[in-house]
N, C-alpha and C. Protein backbone atom coordinates (compact mmCIF):
# COMPACT_ATOMS: atom_id res chain seq x y z
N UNK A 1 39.70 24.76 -27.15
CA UNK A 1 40.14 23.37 -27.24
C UNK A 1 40.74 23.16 -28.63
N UNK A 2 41.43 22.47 -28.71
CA UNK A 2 42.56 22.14 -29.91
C UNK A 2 41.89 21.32 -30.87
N UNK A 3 42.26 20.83 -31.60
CA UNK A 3 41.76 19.79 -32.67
C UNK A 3 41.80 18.18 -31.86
N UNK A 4 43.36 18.18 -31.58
CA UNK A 4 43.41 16.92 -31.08
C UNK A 4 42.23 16.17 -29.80
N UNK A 5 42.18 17.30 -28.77
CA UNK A 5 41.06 17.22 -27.89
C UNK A 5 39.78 16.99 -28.20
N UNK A 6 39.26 17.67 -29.31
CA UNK A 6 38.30 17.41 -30.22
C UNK A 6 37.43 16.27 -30.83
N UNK A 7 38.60 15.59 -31.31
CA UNK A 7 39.38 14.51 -32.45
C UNK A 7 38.76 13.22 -31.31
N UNK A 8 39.86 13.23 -30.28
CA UNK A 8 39.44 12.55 -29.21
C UNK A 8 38.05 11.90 -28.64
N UNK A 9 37.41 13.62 -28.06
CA UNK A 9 36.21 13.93 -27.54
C UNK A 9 35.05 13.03 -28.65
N UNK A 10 35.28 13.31 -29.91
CA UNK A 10 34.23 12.50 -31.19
C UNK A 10 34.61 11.30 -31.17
N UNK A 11 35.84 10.84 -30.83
CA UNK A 11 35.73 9.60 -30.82
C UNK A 11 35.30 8.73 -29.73
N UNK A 12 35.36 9.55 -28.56
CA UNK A 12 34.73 8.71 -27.79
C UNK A 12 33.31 8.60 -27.41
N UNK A 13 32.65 9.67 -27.81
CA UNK A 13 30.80 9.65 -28.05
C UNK A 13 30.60 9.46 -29.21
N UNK A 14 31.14 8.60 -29.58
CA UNK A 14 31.00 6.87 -31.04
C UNK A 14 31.37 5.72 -30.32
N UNK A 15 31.78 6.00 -29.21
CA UNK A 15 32.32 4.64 -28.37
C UNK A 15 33.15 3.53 -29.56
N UNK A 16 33.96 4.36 -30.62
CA UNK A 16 34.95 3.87 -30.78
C UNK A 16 36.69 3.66 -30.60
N UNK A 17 37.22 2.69 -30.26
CA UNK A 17 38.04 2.43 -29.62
C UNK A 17 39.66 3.18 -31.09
N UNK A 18 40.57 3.92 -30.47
CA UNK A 18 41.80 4.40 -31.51
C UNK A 18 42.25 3.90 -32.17
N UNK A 19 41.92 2.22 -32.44
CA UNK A 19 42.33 1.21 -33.83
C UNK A 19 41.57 1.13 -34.63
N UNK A 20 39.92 1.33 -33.87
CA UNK A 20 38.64 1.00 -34.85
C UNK A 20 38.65 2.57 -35.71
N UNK A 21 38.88 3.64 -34.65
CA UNK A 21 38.94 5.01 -35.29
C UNK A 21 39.87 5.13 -36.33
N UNK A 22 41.32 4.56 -35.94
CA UNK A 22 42.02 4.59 -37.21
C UNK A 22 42.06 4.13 -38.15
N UNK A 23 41.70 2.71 -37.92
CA UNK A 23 41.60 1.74 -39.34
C UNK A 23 40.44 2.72 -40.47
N UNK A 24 39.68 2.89 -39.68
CA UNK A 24 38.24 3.57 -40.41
C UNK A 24 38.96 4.64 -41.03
N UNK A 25 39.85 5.76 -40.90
CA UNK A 25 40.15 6.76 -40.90
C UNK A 25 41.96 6.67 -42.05
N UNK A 26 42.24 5.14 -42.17
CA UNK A 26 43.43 4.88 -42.88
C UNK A 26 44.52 5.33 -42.29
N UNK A 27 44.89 5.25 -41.38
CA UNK A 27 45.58 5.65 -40.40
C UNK A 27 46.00 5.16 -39.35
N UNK A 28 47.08 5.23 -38.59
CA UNK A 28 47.88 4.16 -37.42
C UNK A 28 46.94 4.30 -36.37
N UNK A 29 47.09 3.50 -35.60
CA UNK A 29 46.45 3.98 -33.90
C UNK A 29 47.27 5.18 -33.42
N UNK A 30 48.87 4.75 -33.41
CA UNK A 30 50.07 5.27 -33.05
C UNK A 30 49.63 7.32 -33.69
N UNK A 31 49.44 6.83 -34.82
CA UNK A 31 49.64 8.51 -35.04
C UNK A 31 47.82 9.24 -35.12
N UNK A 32 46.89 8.50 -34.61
CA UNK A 32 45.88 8.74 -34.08
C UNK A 32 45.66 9.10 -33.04
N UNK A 33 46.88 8.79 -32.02
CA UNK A 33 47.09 9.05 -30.61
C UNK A 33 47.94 10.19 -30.43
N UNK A 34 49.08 10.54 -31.44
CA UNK A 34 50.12 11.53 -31.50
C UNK A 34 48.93 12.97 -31.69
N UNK A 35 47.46 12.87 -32.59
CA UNK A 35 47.10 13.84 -32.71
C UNK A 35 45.74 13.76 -31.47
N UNK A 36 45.63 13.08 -31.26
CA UNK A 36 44.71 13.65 -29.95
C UNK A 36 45.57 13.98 -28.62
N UNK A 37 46.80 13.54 -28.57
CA UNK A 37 47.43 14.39 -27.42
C UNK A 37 48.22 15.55 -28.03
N UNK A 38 48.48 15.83 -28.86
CA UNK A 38 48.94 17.22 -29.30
C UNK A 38 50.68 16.65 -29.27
N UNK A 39 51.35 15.71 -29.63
CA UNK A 39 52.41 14.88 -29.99
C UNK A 39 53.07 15.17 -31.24
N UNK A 40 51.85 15.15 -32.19
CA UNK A 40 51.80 15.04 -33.36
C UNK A 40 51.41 16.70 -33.75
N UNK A 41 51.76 17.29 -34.98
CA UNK A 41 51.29 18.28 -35.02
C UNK A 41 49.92 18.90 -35.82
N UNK A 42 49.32 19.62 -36.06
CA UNK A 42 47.68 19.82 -36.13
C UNK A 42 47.68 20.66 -36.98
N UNK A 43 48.88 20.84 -38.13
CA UNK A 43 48.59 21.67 -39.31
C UNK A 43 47.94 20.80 -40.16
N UNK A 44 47.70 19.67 -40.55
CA UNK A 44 47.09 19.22 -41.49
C UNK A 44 45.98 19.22 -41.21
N UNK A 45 44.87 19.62 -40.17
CA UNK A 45 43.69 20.02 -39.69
C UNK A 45 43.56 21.40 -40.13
N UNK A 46 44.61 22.61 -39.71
CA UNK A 46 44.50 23.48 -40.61
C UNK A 46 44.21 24.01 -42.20
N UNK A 47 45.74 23.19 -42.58
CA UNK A 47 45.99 22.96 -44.06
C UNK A 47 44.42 22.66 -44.77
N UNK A 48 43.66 21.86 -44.31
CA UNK A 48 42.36 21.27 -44.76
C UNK A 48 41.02 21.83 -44.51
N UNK A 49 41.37 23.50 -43.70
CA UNK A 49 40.14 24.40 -43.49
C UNK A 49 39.39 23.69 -42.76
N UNK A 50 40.13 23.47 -41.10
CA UNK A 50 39.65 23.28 -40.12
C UNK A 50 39.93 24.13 -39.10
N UNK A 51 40.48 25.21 -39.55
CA UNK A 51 40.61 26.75 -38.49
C UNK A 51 40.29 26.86 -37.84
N UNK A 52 40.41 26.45 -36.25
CA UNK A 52 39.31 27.51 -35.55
C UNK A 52 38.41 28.58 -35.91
N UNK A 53 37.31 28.77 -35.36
CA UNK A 53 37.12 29.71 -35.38
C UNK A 53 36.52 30.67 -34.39
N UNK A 54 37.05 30.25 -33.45
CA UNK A 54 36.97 30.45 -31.99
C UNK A 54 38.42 30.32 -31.11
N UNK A 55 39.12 30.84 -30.11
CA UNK A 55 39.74 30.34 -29.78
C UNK A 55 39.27 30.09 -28.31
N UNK A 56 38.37 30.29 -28.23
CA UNK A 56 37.72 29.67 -26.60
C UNK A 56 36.20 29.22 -27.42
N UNK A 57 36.06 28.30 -27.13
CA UNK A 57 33.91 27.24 -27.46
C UNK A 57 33.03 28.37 -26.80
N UNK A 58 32.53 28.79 -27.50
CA UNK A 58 31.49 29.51 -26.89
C UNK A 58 30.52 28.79 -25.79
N UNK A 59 30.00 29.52 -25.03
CA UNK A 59 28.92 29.28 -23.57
C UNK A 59 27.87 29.08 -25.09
N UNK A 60 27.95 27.65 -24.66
CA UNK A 60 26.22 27.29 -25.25
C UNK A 60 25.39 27.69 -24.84
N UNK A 61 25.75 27.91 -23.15
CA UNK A 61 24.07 28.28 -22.56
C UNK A 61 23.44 29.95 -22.85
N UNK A 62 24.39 30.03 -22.95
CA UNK A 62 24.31 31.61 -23.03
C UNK A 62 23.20 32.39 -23.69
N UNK A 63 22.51 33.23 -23.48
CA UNK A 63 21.07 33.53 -24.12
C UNK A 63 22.04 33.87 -25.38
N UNK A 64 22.60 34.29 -25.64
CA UNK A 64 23.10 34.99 -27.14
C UNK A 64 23.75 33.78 -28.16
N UNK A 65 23.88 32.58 -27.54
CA UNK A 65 23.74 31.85 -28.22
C UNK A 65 23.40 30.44 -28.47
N UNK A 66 22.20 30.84 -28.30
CA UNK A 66 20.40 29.69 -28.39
C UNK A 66 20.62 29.63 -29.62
N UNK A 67 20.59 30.48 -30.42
CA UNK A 67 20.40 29.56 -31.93
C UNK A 67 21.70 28.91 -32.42
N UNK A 68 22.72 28.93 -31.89
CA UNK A 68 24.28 28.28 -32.11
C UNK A 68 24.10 27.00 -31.61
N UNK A 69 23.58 26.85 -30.62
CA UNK A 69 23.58 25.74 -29.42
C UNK A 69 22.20 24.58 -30.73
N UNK A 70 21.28 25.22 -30.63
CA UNK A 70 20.31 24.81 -31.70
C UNK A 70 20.60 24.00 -33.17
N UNK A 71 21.24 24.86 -33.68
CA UNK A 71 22.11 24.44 -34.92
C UNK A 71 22.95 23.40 -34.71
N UNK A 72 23.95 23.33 -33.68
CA UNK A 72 24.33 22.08 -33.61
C UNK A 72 23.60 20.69 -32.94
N UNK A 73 22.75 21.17 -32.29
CA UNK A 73 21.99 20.06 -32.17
C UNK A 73 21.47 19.12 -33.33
N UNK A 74 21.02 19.96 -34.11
CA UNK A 74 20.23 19.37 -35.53
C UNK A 74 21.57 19.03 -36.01
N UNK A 75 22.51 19.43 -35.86
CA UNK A 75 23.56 18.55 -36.81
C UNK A 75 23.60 17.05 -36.46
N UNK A 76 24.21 17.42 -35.38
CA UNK A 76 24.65 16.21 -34.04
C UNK A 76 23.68 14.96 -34.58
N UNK A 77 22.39 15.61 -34.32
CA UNK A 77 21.22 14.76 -34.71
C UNK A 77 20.77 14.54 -35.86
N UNK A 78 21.14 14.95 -36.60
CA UNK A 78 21.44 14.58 -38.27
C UNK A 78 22.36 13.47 -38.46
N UNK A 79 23.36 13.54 -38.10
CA UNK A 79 24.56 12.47 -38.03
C UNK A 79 24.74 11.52 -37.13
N UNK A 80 24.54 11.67 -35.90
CA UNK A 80 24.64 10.93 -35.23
C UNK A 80 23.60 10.61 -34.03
N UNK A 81 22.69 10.06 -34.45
CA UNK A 81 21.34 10.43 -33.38
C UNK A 81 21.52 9.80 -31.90
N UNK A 82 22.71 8.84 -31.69
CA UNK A 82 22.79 8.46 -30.45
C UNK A 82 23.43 9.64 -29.48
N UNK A 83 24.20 10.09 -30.20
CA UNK A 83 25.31 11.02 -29.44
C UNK A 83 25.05 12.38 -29.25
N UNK A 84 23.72 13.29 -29.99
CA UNK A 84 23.87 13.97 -29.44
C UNK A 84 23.14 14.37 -28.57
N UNK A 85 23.90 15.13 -27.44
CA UNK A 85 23.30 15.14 -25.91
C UNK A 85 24.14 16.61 -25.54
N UNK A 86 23.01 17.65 -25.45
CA UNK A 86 24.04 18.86 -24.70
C UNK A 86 23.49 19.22 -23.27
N UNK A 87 23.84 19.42 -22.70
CA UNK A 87 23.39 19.80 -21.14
C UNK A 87 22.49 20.89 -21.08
């Protein structure tokens, strides 16, 4: 998954709406929307050492990676205790 998909995906398990995301973020709705549909381009996510580092999300469920799946939980739930929820 891309950045923009991403970008998106976080904003909407904040149940914030692409004006509230942008204003917060100093930024248009318009070109908040250019980068979650992939419109806009996604080097400045790069540029800023946001690399992938994956090019497919790893299987959370996957026995080999329980402690990956783990780790982000405690993040998730560090930051945002409503939102995180993994299957």
């Amino acid at each position: 998954m891309s950045c923009g998909p991403l970008l998106r995906r976080w904003r909407l398990l904040r149940g914030e709406s692409q004006l509230d995301f942008a204003l917060a973020a100093d930024t248009s709705a318009r070109h908040l929307s250019f980068l979650e549909t992939g419109r806009a381009q996604n080097e400045p996510f790069l540029a800023a050492g946001f690399a992938p580092a994956f090019r497919h999300a790893p299987d959370l469920a996957a026995p080999r990676n329980v402690r990956l799946a783990e780790a982000l939980r405690l993040v998730l739930k560090a930051q945002h205790p409503n939102v995180a929820r993994f299957r």
